[in-house]
Protein backbone atom coordinates (compact mmCIF):
# COMPACT_ATOMS: atom_id res chain seq x y z
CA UNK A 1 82.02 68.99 -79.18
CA UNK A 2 83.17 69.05 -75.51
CA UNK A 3 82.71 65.94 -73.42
CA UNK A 4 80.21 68.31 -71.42
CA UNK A 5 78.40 69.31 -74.55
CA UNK A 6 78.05 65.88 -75.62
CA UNK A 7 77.28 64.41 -72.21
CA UNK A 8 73.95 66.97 -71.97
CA UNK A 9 73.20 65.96 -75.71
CA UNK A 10 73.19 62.00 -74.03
CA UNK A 11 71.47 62.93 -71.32
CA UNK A 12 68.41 64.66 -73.53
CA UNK A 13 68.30 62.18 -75.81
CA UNK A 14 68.28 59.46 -73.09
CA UNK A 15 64.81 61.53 -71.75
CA UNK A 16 63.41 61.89 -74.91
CA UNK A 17 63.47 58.57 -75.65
CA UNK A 18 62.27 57.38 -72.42
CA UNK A 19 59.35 59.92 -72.38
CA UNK A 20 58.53 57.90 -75.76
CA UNK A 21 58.99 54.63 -74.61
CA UNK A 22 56.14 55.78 -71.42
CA UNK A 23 53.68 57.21 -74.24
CA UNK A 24 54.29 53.76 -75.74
CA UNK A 25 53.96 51.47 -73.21
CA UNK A 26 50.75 53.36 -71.76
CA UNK A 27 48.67 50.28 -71.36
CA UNK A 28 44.76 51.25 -73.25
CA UNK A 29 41.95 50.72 -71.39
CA UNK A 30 38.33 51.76 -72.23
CA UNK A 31 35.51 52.34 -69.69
CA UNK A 32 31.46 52.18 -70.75
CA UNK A 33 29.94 54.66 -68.61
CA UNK A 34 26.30 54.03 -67.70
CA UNK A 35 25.21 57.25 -69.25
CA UNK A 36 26.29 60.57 -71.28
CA UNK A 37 28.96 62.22 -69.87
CA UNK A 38 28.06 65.10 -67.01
CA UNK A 39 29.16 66.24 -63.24
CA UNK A 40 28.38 62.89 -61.46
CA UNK A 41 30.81 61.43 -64.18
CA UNK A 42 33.50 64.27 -63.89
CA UNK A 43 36.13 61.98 -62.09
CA UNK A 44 37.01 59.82 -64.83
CA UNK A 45 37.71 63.02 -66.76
CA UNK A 46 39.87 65.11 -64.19
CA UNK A 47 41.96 61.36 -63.48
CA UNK A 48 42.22 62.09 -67.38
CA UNK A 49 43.46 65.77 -67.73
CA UNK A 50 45.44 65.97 -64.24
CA UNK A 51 47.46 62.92 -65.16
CA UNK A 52 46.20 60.37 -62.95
CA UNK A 53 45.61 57.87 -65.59
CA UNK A 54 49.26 58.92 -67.13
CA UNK A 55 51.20 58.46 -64.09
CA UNK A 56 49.72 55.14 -63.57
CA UNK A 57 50.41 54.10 -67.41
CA UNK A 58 47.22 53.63 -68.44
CA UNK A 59 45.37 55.54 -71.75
CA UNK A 60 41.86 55.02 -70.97
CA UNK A 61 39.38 55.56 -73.42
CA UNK A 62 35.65 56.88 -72.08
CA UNK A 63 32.87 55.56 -73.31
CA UNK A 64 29.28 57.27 -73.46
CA UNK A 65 26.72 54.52 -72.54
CA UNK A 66 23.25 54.35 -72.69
CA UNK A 67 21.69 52.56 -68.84
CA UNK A 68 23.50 50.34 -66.63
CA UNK A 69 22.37 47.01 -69.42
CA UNK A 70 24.14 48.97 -71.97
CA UNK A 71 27.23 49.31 -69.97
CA UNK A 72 27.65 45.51 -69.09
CA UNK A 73 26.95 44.29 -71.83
CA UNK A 74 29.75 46.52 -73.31
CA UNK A 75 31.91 44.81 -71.10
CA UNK A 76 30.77 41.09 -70.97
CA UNK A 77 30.83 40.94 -74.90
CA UNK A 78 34.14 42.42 -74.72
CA UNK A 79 33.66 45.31 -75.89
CA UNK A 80 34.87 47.00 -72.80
CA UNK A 81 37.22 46.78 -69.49
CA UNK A 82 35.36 48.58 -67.27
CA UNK A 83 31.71 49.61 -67.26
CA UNK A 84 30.74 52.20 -64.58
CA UNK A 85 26.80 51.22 -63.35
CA UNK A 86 24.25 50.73 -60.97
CA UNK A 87 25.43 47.83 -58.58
CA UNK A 88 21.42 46.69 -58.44
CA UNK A 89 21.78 45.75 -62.25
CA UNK A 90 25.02 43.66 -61.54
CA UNK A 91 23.34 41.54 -58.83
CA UNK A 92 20.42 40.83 -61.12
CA UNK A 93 21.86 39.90 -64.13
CA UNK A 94 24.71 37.63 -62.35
CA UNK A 95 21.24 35.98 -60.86
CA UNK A 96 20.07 35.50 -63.73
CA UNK A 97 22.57 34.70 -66.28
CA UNK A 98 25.99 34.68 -64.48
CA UNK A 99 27.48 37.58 -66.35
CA UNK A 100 31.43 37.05 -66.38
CA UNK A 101 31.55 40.83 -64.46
CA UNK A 102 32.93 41.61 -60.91
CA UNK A 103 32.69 44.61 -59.21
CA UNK A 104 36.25 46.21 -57.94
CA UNK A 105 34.80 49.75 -56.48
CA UNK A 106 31.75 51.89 -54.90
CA UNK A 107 31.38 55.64 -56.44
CA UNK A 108 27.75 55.89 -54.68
CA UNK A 109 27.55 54.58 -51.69
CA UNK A 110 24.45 56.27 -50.68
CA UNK A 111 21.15 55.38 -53.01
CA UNK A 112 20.81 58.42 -55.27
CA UNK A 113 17.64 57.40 -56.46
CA UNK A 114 14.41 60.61 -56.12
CA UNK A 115 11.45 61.99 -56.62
CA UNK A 116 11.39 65.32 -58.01
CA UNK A 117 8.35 67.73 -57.65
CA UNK A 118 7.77 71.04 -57.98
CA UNK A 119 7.61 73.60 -54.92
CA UNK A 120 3.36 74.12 -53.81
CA UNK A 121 3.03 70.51 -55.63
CA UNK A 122 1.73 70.01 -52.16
CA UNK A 123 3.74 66.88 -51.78
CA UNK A 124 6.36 67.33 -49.15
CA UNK A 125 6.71 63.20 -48.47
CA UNK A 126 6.07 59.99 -50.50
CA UNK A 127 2.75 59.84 -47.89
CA UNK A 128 1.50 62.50 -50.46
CA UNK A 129 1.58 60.48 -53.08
CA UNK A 130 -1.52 58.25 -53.33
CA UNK A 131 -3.16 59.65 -56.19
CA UNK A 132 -0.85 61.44 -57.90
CA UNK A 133 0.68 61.33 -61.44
CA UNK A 134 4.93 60.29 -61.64
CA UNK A 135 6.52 59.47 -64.57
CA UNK A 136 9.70 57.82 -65.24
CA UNK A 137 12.03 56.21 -67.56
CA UNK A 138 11.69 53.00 -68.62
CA UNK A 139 15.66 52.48 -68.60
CA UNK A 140 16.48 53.80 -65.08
CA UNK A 141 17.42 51.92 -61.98
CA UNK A 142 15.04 53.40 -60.04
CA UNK A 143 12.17 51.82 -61.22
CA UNK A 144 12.89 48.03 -59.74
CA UNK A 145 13.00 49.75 -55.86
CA UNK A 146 9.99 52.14 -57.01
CA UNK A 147 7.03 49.38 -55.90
CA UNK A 148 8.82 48.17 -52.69
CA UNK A 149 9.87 51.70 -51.73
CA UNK A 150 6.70 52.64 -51.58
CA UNK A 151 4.81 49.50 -49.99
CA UNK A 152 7.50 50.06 -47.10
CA UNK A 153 6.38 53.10 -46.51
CA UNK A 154 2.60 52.10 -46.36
CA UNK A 155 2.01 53.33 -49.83
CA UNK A 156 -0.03 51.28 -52.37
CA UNK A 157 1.93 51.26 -55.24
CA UNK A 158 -1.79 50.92 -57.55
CA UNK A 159 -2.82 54.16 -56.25
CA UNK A 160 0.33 55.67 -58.00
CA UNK A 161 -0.01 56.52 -61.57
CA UNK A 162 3.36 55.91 -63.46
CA UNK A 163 3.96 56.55 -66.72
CA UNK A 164 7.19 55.64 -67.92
CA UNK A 165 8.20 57.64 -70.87
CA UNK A 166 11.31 58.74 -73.15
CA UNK A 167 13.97 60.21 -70.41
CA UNK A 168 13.92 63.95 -72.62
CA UNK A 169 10.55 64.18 -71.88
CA UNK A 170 10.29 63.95 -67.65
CA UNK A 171 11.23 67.66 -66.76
CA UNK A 172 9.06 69.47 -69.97
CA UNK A 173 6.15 66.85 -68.35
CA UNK A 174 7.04 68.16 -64.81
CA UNK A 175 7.43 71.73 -66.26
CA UNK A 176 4.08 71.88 -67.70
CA UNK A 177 2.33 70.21 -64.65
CA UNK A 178 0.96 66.55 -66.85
CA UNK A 179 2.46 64.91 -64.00
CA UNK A 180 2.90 65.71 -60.23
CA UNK A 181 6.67 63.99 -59.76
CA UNK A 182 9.64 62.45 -61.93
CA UNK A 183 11.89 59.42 -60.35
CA UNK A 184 15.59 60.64 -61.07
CA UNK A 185 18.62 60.90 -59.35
CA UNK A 186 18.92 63.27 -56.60
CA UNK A 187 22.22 64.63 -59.29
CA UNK A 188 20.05 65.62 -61.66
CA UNK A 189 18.19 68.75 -59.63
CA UNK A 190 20.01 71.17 -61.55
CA UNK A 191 19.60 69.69 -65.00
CA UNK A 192 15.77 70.11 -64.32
CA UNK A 193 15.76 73.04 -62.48
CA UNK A 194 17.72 75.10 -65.47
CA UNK A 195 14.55 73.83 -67.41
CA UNK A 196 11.81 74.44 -64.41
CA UNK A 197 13.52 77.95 -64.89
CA UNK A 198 11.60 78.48 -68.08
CA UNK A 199 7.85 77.58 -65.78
CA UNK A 200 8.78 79.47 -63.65
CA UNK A 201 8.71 76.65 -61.08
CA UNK A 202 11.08 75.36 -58.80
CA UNK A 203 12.22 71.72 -57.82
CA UNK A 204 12.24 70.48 -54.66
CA UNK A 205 13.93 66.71 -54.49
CA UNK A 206 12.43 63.25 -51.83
CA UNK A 207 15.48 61.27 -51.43
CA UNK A 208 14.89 57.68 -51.52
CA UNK A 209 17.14 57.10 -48.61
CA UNK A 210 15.30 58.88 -46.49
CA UNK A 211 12.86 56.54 -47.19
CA UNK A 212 15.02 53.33 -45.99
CA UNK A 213 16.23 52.48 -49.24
CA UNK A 214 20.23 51.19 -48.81
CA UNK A 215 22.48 50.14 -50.66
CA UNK A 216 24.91 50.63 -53.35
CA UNK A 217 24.19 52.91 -56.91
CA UNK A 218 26.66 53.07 -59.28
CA UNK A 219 30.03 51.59 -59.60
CA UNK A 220 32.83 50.15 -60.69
CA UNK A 221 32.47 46.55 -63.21
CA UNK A 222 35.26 44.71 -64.75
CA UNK A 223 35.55 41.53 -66.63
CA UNK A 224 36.42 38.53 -64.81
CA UNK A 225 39.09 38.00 -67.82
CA UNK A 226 40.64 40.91 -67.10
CA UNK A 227 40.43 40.59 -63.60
CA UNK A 228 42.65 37.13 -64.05
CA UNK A 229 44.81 38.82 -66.90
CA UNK A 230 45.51 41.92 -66.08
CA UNK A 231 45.00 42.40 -61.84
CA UNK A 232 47.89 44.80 -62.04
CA UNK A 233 45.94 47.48 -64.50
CA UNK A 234 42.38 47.46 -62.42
CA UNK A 235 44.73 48.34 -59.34
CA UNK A 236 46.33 51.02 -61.15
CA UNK A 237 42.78 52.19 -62.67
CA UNK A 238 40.51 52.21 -59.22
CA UNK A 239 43.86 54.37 -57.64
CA UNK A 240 43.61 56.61 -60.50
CA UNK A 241 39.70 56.66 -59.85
CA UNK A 242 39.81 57.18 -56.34
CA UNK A 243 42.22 60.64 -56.62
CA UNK A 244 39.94 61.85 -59.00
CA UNK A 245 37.35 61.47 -57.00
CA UNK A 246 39.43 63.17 -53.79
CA UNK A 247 40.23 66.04 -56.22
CA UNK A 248 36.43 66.64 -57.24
CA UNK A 249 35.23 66.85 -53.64
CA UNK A 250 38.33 69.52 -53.55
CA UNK A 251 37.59 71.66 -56.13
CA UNK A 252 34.29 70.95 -57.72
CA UNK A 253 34.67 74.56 -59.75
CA UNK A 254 38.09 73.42 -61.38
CA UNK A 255 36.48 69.61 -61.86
CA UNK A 256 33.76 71.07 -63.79
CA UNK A 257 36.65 73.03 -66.06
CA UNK A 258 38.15 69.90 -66.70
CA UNK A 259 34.99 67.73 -67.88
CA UNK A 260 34.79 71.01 -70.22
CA UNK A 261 37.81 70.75 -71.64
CA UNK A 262 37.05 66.66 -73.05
CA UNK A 263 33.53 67.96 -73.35
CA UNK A 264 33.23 71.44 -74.76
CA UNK A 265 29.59 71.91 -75.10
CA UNK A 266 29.35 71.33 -71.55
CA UNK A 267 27.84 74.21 -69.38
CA UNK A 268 31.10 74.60 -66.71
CA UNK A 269 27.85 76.76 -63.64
CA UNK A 270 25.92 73.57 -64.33
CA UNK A 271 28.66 70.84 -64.06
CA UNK A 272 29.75 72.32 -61.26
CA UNK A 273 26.27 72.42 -59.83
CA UNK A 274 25.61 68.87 -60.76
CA UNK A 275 29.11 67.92 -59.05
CA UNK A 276 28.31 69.46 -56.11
CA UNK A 277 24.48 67.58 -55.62
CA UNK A 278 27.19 64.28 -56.38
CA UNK A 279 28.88 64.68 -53.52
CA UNK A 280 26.52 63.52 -50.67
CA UNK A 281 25.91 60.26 -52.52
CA UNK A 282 29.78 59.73 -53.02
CA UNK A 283 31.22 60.51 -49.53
CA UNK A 284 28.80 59.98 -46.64
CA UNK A 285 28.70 57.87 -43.30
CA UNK A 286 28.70 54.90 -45.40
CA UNK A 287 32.24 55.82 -47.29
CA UNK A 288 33.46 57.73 -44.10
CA UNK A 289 33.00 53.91 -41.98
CA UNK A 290 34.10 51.71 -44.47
CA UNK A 291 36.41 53.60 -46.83
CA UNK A 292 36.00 55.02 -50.14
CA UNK A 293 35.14 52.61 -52.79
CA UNK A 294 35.39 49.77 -50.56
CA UNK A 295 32.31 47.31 -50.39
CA UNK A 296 31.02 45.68 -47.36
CA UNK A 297 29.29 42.32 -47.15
CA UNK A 298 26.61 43.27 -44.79
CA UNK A 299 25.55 45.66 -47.48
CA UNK A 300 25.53 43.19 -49.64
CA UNK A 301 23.52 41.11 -47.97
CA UNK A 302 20.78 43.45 -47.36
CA UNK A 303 20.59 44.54 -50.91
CA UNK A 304 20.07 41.75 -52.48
CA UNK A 305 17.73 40.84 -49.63
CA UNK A 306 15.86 43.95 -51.15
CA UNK A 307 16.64 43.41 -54.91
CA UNK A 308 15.75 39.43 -54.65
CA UNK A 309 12.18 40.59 -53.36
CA UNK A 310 11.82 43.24 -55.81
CA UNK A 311 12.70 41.15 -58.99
CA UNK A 312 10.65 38.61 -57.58
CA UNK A 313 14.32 36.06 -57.51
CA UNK A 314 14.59 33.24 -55.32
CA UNK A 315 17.14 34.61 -52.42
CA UNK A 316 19.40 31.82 -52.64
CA UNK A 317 20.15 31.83 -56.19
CA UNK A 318 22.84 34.23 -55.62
CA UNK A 319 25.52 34.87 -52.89
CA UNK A 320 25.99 38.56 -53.42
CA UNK A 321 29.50 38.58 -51.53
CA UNK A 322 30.39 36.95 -54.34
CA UNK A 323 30.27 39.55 -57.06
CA UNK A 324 32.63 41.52 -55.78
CA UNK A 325 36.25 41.72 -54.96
CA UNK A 326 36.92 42.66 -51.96
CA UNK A 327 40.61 43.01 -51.76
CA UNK A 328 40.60 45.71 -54.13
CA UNK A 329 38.05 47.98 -53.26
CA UNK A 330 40.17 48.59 -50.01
């Protein structure tokens, strides 16, 4: 063999072996997601098949959750690194029980949090409300703001009827006119619009923050022992979040392609229309003043201003600038 031949052999072998060495020393990392897998989600999976996650060594492992309680407690038990949910449910349960979880980054900076109807419902505001039927899930976020929301607004809350019923069942009960309104996120118009389809009826969505209601929805959680053991990986994970993020608001068409390709009974039209109603909630005024992913204190403040009222929780049990890190959300 030539010295030239056996200098390319060397060099071949030397990348080989060093392309196995980065498979094995990708660091694992699992995130609980607050709920199944679909379009508001869709950045964890194109981080995931563009390479983000790769190129900052990390093999992260998604995890389908079940509500924002489901997600922490994934994470608090140890079950978990990360757990992707509702910043509301992080301020109460560090009120109430001091969970060991801090949160490291925004995805919703804007309150997702709706009322859908139907078009002729003849409710065009939340001042249509008093005496109508809305039902709602007994899991979701939405339903500690739902009484306060509407007080602020000069509603009576008892002149409301909720029902709060299993989540499958809020767009056939829409469909079929038992109720006038269902509380859901503003993201999940087209999921219950390819249903209204079937009624013939079209939905028509109230945003919340329209209404007043600030604050931060869902985002990301880690655990404080991984936050003092392993600062390096949450760096590397929120920079891997934050281009897949970028690259949804770029392409929402090929984001939608890659959730498919993890998830192949997904419906690629209907991601994509889902990842599209995301992306007011994800990049607004809000992220556009203070950065993507990036909290800010006076936020903070007035949330749990809001939340302490709601949850009927003394105001000084909890400093919320506290349950966050604020050096790494920039």
């Amino acid at each position: 063999m030539s010295v030239f031949a056996a200098r390319n052999v060397a060099a071949i072998l030397f990348t080989l072996t060093l392309g196995s060495s980065t498979a094995i020393a990708a660091e694992k990392v699992s995130i609980a997601l607050g709920w199944i897998p679909g379009g508001e989600r869709t950045h964890y999976y194109v981080a995931r098949a563009r390479g983000f996650f790769a190129e900052e060594g990390l093999d992260v492992t998604i995890l389908a959750g079940k509500g924002a309680t489901d997600a922490i407690t994934k994470v608090a038990s140890g079950n978990a690194d990360f757990a992707e949910a509702g910043f509301e449910s992080l301020l109460i349960a560090k009120a109430r029980g001091d969970v060991p979880l801090t949160g490291v980054m925004v995805m919703m900076s804007k309150m997702p949090d709706a009322l859908i109807v139907t078009a002729g419902s003849g409710i065009k505001s939340l001042a249509d409300l008093t005496g109508k039927k809305v039902a709602t899930s007994p899991f979701t976020s939405s339903n500690g703001p739902w009484p306060y929301l509407l007080r602020n607004n000069g509603i009576d809350p008892d002149k409301v009827q909720l029902f709060k019923v299993d989540a499958a069942a809020l767009t056939p009960m829409l469909a079929s006119g038992q109720v006038d309104g269902i509380i859901q996120f503003v993201t999940n118009l087209p999921l219950t619009q390819a249903a209204l389809d079937a009624a013939g009826k079209k939905g028509e969505t109230i945003a919340w923050s329209d209404y007043g209601l600030k604050g931060y929805s869902v985002s990301l959680m880690v655990s404080n022992k991984t936050l003092a053991t392993r600062r390096d990986m949450v760096v590397k994970m929120i920079r891997a979040v934050k281009r897949g993020m970028e690259a949804v608001r770029q392409d929402p068409h090929r984001a939608a392609e890659d959730l498919k390709a993890s998830i192949p009974e997904a419906d690629v039209a209907l991601t994509e229309a889902v990842v599209r109603a995301s992306l007011p909630v994800m990049f607004n005024e809000v992220s556009d003043r203070d950065g993507l992913g990036v909290f800010s204190p006076e936020i903070l403040q007035a949330m749990w201003k809001r939340v302490s009222t709601e949850q009927n929780i003394p105001i000084e049990k909890l400093d919320p600038t506290t349950t966050v890190d604020f050096s790494l959300s920039k």
